[in-house]
PDB file of N, CA and C in Angstrom:
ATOM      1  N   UNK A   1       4.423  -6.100 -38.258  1.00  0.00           N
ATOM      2  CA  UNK A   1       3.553  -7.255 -38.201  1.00  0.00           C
ATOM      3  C   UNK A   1       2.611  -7.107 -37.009  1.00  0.00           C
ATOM      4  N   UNK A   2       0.787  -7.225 -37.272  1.00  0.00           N
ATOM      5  CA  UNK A   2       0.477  -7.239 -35.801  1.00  0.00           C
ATOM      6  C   UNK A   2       0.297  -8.254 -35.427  1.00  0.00           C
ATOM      7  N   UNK A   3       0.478  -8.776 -33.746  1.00  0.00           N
ATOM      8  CA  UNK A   3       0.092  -9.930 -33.421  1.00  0.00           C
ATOM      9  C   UNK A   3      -1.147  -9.929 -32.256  1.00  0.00           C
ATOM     10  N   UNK A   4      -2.124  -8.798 -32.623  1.00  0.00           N
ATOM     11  CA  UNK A   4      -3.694  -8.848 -32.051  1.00  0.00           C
ATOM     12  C   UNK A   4      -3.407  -7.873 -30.629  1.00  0.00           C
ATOM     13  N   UNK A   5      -1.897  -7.787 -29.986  1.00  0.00           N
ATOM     14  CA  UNK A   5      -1.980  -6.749 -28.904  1.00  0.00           C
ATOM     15  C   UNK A   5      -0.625  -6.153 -29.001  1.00  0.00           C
ATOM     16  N   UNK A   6      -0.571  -4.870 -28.231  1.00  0.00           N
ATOM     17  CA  UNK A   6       0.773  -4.328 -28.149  1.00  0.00           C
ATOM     18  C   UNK A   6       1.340  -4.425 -26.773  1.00  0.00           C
ATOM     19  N   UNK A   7       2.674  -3.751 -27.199  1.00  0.00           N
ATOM     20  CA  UNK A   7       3.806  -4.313 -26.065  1.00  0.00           C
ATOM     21  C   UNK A   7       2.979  -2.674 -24.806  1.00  0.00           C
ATOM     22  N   UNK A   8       3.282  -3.393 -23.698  1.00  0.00           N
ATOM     23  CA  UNK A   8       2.811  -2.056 -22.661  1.00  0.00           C
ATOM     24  C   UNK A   8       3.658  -1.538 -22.406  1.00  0.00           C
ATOM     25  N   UNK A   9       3.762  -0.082 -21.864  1.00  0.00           N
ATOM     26  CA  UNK A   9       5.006   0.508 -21.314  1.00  0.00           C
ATOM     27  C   UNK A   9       5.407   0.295 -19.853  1.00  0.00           C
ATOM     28  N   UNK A  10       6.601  -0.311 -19.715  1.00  0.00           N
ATOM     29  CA  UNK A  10       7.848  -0.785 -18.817  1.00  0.00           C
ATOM     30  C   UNK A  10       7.344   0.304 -17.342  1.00  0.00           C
ATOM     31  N   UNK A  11       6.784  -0.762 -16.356  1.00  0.00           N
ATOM     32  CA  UNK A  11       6.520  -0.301 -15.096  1.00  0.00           C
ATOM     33  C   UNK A  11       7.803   0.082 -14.042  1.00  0.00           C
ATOM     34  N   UNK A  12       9.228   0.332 -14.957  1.00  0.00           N
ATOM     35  CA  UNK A  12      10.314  -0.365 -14.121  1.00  0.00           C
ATOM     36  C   UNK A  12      10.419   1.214 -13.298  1.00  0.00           C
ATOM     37  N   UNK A  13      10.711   0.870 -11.756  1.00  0.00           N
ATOM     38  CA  UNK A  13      10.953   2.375 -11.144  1.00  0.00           C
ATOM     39  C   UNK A  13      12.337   2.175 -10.638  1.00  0.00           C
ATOM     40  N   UNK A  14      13.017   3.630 -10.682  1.00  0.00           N
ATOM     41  CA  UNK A  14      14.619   4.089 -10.836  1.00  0.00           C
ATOM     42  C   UNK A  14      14.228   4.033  -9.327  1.00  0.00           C
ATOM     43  N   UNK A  15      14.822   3.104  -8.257  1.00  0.00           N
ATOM     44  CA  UNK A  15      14.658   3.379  -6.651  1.00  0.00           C
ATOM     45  C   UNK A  15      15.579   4.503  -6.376  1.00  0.00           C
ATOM     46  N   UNK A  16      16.437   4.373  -6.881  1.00  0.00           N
ATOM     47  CA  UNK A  16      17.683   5.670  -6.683  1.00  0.00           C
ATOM     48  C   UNK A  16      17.401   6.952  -7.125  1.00  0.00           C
ATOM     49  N   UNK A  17      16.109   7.163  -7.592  1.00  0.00           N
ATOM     50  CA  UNK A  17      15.057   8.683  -8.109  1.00  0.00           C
ATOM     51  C   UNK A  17      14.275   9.075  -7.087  1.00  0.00           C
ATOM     52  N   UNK A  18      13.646   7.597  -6.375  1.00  0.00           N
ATOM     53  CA  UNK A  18      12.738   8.098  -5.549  1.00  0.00           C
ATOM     54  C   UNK A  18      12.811   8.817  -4.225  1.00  0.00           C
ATOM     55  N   UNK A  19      12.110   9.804  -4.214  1.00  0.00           N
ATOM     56  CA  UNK A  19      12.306  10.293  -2.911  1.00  0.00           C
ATOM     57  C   UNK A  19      11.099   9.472  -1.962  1.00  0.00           C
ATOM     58  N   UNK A  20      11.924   9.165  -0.845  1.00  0.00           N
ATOM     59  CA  UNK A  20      11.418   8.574  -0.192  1.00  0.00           C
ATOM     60  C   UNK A  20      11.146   8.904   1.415  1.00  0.00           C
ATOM     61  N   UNK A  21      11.348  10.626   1.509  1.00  0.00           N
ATOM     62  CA  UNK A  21      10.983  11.291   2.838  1.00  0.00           C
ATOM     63  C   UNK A  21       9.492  10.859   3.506  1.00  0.00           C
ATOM     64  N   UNK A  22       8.748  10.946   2.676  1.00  0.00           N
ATOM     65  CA  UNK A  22       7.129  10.326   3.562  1.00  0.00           C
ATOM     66  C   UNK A  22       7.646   9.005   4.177  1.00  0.00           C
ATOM     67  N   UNK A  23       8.031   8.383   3.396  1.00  0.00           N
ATOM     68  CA  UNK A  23       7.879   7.083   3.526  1.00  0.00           C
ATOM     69  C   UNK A  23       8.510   6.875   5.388  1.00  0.00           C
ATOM     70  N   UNK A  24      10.102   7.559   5.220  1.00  0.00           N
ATOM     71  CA  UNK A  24      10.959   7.679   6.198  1.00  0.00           C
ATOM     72  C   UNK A  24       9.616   8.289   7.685  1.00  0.00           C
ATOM     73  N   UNK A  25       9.452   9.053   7.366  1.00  0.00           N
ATOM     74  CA  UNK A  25       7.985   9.862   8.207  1.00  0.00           C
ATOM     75  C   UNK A  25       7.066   9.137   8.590  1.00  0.00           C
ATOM     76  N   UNK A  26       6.697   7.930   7.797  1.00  0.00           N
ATOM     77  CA  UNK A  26       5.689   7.141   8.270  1.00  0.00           C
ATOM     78  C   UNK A  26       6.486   5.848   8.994  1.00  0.00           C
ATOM     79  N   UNK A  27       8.164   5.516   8.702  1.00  0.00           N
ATOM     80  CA  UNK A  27       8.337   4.858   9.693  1.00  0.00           C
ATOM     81  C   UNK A  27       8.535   5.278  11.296  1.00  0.00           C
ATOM     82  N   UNK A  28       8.869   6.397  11.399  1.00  0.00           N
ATOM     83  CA  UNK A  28       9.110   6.817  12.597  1.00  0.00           C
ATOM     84  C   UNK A  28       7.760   7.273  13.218  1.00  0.00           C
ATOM     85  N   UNK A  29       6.564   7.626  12.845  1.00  0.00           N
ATOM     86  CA  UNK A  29       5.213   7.325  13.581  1.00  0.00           C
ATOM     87  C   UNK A  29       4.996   6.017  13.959  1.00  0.00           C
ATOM     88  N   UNK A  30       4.816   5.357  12.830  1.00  0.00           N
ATOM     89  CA  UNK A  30       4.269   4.033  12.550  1.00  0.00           C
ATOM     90  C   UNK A  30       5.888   2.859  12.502  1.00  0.00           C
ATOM     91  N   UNK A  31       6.114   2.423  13.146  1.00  0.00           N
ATOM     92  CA  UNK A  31       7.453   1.416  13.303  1.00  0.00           C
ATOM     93  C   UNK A  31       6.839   0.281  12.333  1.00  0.00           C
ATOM     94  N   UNK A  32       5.553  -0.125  12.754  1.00  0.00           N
ATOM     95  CA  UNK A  32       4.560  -1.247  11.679  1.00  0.00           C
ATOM     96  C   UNK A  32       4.759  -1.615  10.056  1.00  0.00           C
ATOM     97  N   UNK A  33       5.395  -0.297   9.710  1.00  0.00           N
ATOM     98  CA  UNK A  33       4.930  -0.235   7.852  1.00  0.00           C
ATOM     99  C   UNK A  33       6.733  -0.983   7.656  1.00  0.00           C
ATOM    100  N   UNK A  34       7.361  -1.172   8.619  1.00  0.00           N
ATOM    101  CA  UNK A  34       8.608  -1.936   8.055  1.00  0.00           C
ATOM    102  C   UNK A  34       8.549  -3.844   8.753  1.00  0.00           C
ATOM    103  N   UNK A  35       7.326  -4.094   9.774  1.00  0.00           N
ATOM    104  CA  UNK A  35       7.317  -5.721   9.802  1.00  0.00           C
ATOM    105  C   UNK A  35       6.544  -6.214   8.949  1.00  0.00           C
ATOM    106  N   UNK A  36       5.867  -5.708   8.071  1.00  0.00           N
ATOM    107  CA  UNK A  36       5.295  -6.207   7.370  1.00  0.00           C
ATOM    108  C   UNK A  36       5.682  -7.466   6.064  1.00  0.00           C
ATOM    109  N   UNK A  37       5.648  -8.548   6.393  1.00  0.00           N
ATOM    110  CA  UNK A  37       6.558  -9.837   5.639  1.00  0.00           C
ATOM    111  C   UNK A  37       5.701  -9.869   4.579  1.00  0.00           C
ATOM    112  N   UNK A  38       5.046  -8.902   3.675  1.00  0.00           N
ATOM    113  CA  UNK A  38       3.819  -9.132   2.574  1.00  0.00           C
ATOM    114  C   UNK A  38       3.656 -10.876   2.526  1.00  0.00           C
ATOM    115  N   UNK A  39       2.886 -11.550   3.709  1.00  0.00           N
ATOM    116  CA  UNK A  39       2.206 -12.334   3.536  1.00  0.00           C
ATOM    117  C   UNK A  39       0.927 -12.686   2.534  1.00  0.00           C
ATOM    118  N   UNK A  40       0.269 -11.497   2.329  1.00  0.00           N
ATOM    119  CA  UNK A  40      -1.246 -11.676   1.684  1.00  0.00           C
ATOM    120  C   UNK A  40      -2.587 -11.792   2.522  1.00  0.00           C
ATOM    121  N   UNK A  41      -2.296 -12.011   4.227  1.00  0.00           N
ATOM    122  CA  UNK A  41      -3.225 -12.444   4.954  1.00  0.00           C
ATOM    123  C   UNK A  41      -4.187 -11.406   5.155  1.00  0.00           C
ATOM    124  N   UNK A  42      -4.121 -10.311   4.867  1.00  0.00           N
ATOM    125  CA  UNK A  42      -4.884  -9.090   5.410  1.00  0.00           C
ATOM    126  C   UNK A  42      -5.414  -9.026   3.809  1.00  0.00           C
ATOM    127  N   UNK A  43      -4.932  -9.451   2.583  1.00  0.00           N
ATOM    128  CA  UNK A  43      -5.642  -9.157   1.139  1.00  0.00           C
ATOM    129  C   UNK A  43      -6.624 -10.065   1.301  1.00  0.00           C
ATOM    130  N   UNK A  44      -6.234 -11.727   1.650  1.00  0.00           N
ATOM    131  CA  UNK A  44      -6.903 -12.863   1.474  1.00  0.00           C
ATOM    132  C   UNK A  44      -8.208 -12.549   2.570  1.00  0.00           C
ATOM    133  N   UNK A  45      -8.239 -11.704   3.418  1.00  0.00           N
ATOM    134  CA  UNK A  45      -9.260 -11.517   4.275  1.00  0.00           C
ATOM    135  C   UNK A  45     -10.173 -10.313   4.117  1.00  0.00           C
ATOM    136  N   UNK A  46      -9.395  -9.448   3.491  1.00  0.00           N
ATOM    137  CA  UNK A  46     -10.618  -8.110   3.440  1.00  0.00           C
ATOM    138  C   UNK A  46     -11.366  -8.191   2.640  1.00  0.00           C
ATOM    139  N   UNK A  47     -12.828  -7.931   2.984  1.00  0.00           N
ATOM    140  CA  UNK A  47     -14.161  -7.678   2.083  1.00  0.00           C
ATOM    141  C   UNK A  47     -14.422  -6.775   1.159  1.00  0.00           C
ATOM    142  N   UNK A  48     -13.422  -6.157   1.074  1.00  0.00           N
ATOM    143  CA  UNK A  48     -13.432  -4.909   0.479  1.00  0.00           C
ATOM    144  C   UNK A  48     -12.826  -5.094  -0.781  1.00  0.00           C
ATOM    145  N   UNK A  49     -11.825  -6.044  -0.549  1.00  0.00           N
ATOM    146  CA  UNK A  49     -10.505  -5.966  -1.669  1.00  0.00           C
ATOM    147  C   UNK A  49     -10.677  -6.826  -2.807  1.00  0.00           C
ATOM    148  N   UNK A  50     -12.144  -7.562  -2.797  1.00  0.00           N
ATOM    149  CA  UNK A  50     -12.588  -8.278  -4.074  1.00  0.00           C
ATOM    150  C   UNK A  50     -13.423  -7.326  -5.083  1.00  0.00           C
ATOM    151  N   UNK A  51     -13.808  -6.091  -4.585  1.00  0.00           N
ATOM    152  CA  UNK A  51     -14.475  -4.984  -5.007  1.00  0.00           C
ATOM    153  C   UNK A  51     -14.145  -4.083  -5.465  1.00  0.00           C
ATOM    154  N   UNK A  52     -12.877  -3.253  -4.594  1.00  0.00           N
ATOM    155  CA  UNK A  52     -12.203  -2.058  -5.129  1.00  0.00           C
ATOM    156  C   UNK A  52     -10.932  -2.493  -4.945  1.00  0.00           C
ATOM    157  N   UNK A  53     -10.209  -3.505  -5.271  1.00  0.00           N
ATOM    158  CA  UNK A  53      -8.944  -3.890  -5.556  1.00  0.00           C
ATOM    159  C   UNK A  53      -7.912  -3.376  -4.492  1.00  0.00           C
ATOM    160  N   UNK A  54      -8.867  -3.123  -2.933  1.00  0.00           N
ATOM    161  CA  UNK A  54      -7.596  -2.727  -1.824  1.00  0.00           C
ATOM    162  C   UNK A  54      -6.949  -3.977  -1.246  1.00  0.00           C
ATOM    163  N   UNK A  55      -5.591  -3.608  -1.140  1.00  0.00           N
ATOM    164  CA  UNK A  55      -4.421  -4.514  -1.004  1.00  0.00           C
ATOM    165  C   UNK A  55      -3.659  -3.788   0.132  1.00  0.00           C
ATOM    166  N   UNK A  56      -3.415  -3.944   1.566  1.00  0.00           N
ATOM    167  CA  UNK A  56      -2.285  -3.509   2.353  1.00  0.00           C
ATOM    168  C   UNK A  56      -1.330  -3.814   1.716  1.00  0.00           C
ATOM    169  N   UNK A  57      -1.217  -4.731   1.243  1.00  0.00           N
ATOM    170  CA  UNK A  57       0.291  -5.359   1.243  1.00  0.00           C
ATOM    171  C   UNK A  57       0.871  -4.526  -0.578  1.00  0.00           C
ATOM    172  N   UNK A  58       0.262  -4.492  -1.275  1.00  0.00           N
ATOM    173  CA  UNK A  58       0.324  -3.744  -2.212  1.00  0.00           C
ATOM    174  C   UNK A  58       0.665  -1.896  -1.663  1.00  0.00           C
ATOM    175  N   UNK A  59      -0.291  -1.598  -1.086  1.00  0.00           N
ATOM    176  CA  UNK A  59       0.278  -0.067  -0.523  1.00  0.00           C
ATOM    177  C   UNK A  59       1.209   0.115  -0.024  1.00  0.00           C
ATOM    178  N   UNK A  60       1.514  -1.011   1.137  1.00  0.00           N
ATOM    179  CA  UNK A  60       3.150  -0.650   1.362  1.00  0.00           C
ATOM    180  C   UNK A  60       3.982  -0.752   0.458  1.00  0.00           C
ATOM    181  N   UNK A  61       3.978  -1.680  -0.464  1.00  0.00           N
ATOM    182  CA  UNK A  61       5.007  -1.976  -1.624  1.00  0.00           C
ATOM    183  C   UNK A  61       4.946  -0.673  -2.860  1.00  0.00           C
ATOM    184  N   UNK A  62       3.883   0.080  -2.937  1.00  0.00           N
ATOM    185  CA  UNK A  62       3.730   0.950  -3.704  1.00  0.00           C
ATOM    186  C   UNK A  62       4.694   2.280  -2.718  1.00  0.00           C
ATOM    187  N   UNK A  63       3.931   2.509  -1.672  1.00  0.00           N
ATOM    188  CA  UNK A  63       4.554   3.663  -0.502  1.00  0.00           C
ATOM    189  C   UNK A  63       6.772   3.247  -1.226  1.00  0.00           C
ATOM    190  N   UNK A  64       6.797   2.110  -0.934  1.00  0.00           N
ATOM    191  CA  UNK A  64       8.309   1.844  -0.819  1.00  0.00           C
ATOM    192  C   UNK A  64       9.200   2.440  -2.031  1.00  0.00           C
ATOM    193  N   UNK A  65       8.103   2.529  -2.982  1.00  0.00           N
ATOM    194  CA  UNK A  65       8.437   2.342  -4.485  1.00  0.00           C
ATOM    195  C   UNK A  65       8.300   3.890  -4.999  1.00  0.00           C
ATOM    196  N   UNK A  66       7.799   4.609  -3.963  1.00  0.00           N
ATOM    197  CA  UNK A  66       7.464   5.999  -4.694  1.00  0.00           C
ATOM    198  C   UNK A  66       6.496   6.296  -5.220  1.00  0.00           C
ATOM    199  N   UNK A  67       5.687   5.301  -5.291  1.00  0.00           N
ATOM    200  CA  UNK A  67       4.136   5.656  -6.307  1.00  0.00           C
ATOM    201  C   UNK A  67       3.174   5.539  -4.890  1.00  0.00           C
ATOM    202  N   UNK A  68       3.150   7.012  -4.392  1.00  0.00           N
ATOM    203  CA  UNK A  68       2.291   6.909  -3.562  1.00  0.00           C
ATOM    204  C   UNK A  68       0.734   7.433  -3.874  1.00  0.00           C
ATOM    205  N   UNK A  69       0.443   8.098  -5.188  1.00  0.00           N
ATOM    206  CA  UNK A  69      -0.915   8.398  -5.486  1.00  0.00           C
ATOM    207  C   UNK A  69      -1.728   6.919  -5.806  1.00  0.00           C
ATOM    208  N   UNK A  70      -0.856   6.362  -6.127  1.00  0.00           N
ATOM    209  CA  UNK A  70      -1.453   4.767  -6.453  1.00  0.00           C
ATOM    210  C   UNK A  70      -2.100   4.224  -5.088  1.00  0.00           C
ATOM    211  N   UNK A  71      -0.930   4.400  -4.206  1.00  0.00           N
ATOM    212  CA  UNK A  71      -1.681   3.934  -2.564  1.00  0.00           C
ATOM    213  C   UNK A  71      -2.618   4.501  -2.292  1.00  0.00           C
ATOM    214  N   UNK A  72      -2.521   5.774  -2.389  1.00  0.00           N
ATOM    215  CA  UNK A  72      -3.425   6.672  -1.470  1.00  0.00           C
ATOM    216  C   UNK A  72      -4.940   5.869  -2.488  1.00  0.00           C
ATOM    217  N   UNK A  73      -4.794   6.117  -3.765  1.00  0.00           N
ATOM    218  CA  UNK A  73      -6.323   5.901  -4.239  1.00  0.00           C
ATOM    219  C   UNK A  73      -6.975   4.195  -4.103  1.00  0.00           C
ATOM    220  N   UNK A  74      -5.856   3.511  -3.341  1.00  0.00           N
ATOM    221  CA  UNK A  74      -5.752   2.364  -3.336  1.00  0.00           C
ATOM    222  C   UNK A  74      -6.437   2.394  -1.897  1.00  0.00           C
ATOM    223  N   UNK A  75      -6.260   3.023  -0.544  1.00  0.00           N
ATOM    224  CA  UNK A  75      -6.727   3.125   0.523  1.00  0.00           C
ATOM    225  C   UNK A  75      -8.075   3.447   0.279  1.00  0.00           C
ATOM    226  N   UNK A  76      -8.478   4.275  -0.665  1.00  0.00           N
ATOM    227  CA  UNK A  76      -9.802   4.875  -0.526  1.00  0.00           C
ATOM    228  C   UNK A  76     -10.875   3.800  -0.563  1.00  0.00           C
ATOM    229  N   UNK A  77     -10.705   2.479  -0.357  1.00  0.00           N
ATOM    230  CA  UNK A  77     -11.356   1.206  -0.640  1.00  0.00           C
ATOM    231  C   UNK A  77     -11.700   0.474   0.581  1.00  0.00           C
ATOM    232  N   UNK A  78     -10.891   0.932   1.704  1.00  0.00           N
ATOM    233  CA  UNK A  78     -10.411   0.690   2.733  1.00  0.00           C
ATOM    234  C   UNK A  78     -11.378   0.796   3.990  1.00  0.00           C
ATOM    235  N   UNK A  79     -12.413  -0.117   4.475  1.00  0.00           N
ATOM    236  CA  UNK A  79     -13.871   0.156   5.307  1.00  0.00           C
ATOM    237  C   UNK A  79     -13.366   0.246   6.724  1.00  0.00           C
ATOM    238  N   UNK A  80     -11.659   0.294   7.391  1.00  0.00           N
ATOM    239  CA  UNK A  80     -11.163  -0.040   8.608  1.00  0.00           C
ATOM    240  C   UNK A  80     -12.046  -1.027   9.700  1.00  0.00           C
ATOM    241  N   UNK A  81     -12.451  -1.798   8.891  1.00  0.00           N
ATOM    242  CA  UNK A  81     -13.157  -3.217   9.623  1.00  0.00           C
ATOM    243  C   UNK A  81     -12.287  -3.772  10.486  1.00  0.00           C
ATOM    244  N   UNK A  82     -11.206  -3.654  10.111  1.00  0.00           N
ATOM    245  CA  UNK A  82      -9.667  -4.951  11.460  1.00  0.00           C
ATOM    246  C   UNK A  82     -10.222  -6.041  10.854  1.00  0.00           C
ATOM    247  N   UNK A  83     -10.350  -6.731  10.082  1.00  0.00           N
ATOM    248  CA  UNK A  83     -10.542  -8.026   9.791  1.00  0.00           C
ATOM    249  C   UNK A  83      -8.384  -8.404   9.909  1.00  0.00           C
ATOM    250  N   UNK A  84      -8.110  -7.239   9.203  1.00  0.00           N
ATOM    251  CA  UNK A  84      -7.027  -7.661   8.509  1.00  0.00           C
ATOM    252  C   UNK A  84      -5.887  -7.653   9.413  1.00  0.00           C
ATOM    253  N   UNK A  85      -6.162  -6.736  10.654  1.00  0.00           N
ATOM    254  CA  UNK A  85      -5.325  -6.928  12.186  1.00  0.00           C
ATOM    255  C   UNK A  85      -5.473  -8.546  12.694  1.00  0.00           C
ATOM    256  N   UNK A  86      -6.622  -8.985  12.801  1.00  0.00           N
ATOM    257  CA  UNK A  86      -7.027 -10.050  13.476  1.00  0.00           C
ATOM    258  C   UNK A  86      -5.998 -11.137  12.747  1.00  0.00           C
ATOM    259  N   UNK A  87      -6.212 -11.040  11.510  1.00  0.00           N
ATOM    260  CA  UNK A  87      -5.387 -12.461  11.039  1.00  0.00           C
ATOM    261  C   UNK A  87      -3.750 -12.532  11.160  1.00  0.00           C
ATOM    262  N   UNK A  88      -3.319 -11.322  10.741  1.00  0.00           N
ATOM    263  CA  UNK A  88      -2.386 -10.886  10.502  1.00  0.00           C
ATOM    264  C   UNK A  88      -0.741 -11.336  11.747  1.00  0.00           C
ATOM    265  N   UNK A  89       0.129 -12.445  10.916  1.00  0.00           N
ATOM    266  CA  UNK A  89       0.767 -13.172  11.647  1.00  0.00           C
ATOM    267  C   UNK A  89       1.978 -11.930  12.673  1.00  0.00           C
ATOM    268  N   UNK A  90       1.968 -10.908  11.898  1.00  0.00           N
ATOM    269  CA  UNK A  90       3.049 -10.105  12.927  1.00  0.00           C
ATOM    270  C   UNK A  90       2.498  -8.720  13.761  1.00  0.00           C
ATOM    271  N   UNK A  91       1.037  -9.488  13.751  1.00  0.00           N
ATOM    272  CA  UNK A  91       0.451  -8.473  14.714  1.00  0.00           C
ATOM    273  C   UNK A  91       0.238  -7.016  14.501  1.00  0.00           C
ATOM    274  N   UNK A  92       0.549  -6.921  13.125  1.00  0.00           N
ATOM    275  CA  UNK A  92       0.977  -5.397  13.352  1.00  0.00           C
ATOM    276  C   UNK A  92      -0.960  -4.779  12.900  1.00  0.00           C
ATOM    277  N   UNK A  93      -1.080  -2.939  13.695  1.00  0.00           N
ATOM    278  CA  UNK A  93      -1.838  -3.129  14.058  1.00  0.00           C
ATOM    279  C   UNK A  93      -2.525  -1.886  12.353  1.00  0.00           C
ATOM    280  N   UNK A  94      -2.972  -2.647  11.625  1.00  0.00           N
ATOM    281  CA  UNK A  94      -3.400  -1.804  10.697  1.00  0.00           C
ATOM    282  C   UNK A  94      -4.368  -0.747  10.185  1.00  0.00           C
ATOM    283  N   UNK A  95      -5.432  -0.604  11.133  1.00  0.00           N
ATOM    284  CA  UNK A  95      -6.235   0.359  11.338  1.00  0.00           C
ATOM    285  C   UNK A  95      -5.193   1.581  11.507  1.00  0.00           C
ATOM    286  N   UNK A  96      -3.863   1.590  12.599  1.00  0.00           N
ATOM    287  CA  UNK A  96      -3.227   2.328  12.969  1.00  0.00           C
ATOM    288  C   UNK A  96      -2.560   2.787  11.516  1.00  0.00           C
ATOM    289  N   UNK A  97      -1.960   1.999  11.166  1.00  0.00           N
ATOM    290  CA  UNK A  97      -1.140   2.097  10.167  1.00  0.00           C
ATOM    291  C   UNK A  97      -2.000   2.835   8.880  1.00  0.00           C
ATOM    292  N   UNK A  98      -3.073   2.473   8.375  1.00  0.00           N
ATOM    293  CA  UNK A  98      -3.657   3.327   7.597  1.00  0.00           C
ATOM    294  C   UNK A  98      -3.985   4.499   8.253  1.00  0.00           C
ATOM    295  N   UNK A  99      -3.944   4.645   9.660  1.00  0.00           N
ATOM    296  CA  UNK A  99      -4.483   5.996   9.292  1.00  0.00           C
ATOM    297  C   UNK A  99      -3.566   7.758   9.885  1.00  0.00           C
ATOM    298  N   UNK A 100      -2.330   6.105   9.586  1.00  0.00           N
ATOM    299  CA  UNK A 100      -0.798   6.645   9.622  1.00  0.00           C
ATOM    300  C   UNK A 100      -0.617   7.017   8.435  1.00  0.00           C
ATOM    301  N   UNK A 101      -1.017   6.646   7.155  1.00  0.00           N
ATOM    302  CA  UNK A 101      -0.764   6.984   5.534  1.00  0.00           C
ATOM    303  C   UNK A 101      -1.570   8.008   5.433  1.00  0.00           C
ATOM    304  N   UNK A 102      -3.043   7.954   5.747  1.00  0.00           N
ATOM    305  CA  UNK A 102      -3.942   9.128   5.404  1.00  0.00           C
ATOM    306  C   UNK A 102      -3.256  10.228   5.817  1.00  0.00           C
ATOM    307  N   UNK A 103      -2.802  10.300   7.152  1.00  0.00           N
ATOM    308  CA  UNK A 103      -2.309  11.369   7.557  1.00  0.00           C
ATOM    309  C   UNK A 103      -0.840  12.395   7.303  1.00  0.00           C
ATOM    310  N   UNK A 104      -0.032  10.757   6.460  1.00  0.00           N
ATOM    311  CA  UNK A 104       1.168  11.387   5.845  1.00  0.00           C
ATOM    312  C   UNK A 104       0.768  12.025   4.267  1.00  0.00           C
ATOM    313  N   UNK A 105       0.196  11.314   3.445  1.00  0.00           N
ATOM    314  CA  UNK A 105       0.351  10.970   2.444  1.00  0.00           C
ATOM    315  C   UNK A 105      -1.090  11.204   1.676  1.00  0.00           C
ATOM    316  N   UNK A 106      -2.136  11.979   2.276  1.00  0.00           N
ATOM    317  CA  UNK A 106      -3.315  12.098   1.966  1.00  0.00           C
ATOM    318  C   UNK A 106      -3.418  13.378   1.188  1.00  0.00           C
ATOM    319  N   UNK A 107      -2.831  14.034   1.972  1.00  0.00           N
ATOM    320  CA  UNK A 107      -2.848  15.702   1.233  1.00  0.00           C
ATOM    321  C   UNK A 107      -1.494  16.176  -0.277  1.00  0.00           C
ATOM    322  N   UNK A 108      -1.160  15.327   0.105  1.00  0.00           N
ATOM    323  CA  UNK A 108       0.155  15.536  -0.578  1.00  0.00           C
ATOM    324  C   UNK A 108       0.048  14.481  -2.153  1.00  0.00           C
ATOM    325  N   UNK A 109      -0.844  13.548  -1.934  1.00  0.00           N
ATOM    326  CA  UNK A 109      -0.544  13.127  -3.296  1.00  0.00           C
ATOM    327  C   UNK A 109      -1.376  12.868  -3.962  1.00  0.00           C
ATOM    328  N   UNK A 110      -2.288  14.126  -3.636  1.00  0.00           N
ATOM    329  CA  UNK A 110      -3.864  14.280  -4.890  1.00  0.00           C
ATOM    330  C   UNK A 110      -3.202  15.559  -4.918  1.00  0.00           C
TER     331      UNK A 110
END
């Protein structure tokens, strides 16, 4: 029977598959990529992220998850303005932090 759309395929990720060595690598540079309380305050503020769909708070959650080509092409949106330091309730300092990912996670997952 059709009912005008189909079912999509299941985004579900096996955490117990993922390897998660970068990730481990970018906490011990960057201590930052684990206070992050995904508030939204750094999405709700960047100029960028109504345009090319960049999300901090999404990249870390992607980084966590194993889908780091998603982040990385997700950073490439990314103008390092600090709008998103300034608001940001736990201070953490995100210019740093992105360019803590570029440097883990740039070469490795294109």
């Amino acid at each position: 029977m059709d009912f005008g759309f189909s079912i999509s395929r299941s985004s579900t990720v096996n955490l117990d598959s993922v390897a998660l060595e970068n990730f481990t690598k970018l906490q011990a540079l960057e201590p930052d990529a684990l206070k992050c309380i995904s508030c939204g305050s750094c999405t709700a503020t960047c100029p960028a992220g109504k345009f090319s769909g960049m999300s901090l708070r999404k990249v870390i959650h992607n980084l966590q998850r194993g889908r780091e080509k998603e982040a990385v092409e997700m950073l490439q949106g990314c103008m390092l303005c600090g709008k998103c330091s300034m608001v940001c309730p736990r201070a953490i300092n995100t210019r740093h932090l992105i360019m803590s990912i570029h440097k883990i996670y740039g070469e490795e997952a294109r």
